[in-house]
N, C-alpha and C. Protein backbone atom coordinates (compact mmCIF):
# COMPACT_ATOMS: atom_id res chain seq x y z
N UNK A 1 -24.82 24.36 2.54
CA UNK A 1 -24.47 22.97 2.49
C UNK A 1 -22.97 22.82 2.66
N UNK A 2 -22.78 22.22 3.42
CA UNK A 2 -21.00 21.56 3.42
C UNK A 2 -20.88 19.83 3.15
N UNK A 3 -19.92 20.14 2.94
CA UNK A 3 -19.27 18.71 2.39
C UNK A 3 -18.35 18.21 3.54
N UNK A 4 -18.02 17.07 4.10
CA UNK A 4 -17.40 16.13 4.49
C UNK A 4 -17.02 15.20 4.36
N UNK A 5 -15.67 14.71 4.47
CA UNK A 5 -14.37 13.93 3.86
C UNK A 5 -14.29 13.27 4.83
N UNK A 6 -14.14 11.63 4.64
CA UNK A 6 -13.16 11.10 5.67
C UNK A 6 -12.13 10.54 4.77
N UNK A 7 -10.95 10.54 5.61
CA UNK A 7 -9.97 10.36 5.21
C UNK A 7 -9.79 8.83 4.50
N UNK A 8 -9.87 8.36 3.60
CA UNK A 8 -9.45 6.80 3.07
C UNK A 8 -8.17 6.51 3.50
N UNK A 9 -7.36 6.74 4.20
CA UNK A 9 -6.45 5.68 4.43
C UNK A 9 -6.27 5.71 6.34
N UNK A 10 -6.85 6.69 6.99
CA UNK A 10 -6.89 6.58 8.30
C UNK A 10 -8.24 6.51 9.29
N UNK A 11 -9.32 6.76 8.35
CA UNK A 11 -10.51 6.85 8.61
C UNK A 11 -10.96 7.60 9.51
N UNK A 12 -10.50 8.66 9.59
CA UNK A 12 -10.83 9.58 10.45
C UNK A 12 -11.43 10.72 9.57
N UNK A 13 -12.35 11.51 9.97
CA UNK A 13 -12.85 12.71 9.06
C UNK A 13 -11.99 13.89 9.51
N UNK A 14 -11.82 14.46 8.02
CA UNK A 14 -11.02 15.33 7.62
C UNK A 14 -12.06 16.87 7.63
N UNK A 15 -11.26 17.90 8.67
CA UNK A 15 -11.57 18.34 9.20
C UNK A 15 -11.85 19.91 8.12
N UNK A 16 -13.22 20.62 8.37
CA UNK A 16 -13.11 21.74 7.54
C UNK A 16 -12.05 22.47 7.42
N UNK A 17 -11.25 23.37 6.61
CA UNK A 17 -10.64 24.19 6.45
C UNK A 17 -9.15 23.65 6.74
N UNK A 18 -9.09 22.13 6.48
CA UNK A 18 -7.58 21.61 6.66
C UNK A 18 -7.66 21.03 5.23
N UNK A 19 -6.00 21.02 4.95
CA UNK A 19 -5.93 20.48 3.73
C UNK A 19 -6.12 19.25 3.67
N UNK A 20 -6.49 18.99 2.09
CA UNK A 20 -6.72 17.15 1.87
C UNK A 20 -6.35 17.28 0.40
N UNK A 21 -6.04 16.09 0.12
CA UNK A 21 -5.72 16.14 -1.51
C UNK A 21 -7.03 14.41 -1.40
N UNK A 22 -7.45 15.13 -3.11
CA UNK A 22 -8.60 14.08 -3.86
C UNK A 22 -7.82 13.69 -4.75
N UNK A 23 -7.78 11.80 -4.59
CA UNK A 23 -7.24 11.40 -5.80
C UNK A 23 -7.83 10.64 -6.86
N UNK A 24 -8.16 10.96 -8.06
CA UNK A 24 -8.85 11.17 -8.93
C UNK A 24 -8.40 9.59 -9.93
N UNK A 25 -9.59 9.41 -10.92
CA UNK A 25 -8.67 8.22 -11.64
C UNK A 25 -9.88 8.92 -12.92
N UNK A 26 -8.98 9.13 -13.80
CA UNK A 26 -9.50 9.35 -15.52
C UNK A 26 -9.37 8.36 -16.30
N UNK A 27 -10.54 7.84 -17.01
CA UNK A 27 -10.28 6.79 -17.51
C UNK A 27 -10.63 5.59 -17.50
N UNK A 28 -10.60 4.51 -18.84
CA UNK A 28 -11.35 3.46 -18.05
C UNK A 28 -10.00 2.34 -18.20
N UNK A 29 -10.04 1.56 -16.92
CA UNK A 29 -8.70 0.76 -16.71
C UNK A 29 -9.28 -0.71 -17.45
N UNK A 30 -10.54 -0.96 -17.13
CA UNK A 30 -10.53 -1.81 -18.06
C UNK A 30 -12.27 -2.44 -18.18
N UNK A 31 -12.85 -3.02 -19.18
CA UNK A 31 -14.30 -3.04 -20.10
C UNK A 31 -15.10 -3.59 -18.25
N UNK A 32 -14.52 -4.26 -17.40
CA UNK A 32 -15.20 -4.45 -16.41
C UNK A 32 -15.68 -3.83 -14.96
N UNK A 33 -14.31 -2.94 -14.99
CA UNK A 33 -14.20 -2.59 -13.45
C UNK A 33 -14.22 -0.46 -13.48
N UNK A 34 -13.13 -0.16 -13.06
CA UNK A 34 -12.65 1.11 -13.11
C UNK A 34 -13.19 1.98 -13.90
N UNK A 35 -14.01 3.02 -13.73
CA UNK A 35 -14.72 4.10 -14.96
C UNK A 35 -13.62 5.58 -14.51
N UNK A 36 -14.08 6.55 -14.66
CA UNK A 36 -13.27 7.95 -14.14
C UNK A 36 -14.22 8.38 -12.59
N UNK A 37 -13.67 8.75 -12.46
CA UNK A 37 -14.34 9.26 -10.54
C UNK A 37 -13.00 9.21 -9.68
N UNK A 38 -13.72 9.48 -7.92
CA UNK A 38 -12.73 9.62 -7.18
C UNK A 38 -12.23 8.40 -6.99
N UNK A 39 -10.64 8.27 -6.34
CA UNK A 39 -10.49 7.15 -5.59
C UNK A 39 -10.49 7.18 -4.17
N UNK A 40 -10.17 8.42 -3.95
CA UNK A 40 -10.18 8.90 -2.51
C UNK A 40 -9.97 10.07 -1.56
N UNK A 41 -9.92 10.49 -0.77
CA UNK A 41 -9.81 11.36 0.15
C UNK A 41 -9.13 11.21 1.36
N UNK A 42 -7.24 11.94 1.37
CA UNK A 42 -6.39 11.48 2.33
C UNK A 42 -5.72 13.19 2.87
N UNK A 43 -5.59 13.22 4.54
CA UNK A 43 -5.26 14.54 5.32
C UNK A 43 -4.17 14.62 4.31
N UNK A 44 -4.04 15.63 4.15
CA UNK A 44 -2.48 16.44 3.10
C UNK A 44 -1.52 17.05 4.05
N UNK A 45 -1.78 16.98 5.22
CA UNK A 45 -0.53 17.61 6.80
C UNK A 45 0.43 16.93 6.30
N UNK A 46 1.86 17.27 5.98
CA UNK A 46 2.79 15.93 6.35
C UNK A 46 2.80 15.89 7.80
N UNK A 47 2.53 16.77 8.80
CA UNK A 47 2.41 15.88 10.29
C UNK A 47 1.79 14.70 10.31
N UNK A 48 0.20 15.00 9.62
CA UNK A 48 -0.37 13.97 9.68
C UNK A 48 0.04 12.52 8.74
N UNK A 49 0.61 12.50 7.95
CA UNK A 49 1.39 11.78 7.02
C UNK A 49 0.15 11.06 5.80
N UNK A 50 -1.13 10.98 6.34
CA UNK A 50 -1.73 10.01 5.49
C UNK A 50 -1.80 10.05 3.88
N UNK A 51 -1.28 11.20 3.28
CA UNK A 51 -1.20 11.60 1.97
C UNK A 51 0.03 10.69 1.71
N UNK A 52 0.91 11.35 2.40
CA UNK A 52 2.54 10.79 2.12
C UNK A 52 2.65 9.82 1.62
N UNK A 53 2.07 8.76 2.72
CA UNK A 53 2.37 7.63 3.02
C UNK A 53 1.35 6.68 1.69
N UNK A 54 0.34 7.26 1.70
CA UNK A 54 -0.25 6.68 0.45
C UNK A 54 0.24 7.13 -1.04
N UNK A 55 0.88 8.18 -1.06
CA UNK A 55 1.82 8.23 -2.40
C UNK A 55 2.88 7.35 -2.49
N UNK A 56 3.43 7.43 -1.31
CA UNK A 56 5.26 6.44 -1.21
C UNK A 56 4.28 5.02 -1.47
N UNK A 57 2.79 4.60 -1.18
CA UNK A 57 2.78 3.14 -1.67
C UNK A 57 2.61 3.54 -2.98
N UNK A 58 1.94 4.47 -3.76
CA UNK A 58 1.60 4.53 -5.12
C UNK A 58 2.72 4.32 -6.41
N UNK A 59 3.80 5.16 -5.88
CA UNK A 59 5.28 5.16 -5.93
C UNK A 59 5.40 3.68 -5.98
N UNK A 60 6.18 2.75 -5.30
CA UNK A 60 6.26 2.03 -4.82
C UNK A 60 5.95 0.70 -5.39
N UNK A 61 4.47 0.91 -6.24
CA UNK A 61 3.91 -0.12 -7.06
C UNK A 61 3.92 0.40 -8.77
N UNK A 62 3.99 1.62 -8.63
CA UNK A 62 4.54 1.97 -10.22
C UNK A 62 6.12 2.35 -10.56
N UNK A 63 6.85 1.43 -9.81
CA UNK A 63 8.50 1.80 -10.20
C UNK A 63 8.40 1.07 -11.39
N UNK A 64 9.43 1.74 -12.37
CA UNK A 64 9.52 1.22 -13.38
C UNK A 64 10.88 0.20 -13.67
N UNK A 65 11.28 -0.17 -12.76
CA UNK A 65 12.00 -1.21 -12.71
C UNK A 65 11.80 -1.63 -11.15
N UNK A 66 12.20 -3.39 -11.58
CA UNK A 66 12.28 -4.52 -10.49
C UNK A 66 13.00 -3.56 -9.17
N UNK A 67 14.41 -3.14 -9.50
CA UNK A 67 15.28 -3.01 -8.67
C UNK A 67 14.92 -1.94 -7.79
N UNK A 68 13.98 -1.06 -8.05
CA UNK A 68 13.76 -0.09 -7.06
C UNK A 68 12.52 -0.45 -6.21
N UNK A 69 11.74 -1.92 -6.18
CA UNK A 69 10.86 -2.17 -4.96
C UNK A 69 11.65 -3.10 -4.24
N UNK A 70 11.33 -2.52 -3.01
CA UNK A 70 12.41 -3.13 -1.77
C UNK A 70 12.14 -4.31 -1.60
N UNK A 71 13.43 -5.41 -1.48
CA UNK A 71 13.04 -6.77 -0.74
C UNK A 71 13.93 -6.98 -0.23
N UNK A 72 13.57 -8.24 0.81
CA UNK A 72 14.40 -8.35 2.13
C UNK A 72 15.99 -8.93 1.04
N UNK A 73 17.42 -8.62 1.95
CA UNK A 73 18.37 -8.67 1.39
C UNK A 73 19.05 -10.40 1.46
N UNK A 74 19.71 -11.23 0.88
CA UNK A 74 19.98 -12.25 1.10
C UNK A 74 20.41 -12.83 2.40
N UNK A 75 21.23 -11.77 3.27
CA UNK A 75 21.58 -11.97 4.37
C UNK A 75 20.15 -12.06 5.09
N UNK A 76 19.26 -10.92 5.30
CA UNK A 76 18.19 -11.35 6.27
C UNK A 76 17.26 -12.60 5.76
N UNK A 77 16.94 -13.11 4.99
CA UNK A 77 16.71 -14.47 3.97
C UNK A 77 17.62 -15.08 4.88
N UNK A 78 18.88 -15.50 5.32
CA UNK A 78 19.57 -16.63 5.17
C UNK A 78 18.97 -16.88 6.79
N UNK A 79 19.00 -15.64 7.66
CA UNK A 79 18.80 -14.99 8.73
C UNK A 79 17.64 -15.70 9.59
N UNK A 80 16.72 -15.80 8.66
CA UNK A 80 15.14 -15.92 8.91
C UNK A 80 15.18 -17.19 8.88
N UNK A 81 16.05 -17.82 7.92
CA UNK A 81 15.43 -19.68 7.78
C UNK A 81 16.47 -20.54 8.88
N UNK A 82 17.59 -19.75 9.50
CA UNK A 82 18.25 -20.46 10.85
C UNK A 82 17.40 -20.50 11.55
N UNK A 83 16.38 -19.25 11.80
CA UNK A 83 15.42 -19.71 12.95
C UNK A 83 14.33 -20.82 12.83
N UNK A 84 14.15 -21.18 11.54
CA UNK A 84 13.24 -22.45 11.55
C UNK A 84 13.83 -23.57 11.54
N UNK A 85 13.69 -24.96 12.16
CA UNK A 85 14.45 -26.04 12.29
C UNK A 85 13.92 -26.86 11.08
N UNK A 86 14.67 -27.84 10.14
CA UNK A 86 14.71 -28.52 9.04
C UNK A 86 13.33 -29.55 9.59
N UNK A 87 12.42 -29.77 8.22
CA UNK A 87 11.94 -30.94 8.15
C UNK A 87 12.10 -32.31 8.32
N UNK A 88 11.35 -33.15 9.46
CA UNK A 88 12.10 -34.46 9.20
C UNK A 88 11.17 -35.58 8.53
N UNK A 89 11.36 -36.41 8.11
CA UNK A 89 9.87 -37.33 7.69
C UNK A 89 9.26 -37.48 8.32
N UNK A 90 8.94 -37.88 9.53
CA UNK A 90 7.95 -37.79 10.44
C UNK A 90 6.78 -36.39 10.84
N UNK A 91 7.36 -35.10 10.10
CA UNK A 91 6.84 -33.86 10.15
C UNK A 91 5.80 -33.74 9.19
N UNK A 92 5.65 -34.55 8.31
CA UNK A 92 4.75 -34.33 7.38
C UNK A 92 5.44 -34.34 5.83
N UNK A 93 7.11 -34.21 6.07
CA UNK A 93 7.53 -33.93 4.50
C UNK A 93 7.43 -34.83 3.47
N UNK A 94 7.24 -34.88 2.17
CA UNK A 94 6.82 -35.89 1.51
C UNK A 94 7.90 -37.36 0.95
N UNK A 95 7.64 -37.55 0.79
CA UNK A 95 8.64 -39.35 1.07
C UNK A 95 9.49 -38.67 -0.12
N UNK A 96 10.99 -38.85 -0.22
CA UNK A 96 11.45 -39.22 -1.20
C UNK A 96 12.11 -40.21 -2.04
């Protein structure tokens, strides 16, 4: 008997005798949803990146402070709203 993996984050099946990492969840997250089991199955190549790239999001959403998830900087903010032209009343904006 063999077993076969497809990959959860590229959907491609993960090939015998190549690495993969299983990521696991212990535990119950909460009385409705989440019990212990897998969460998934992602290629472990960094060529292939799909491990990586799903840790750097895992990362990413468990920083333990504000300041280390990236957001756009004030300049590209100021950047983005020159390209939209101002509301006029006739556009729909609400009476003031």
């Amino acid at each position: 008997m063999s077993l076969t993996h497809t990959c959860n984050f590229c959907g491609e099946m993960i090939d015998h005798n190549v690495p993969y990492v299983t990521l696991n969840g212990n535990g119950e997250r909460s009385a409705d949803h989440w019990r212990t089991g897998y969460v998934g199955h992602y290629h472990a190549d960094p060529a292939v990146g799909c491990w990586n790239r799903m840790l750097e999001a895992i990362r990413r959403c468990d920083a333990p402070r504000l300041d280390e998830i990236p957001t756009a900087t004030y300049q590209a903010i100021t950047a983005r709203r020159r390209k939209h032209r101002p509301l006029d009343q006739d556009d729909g904006a609400a009476p003031a």
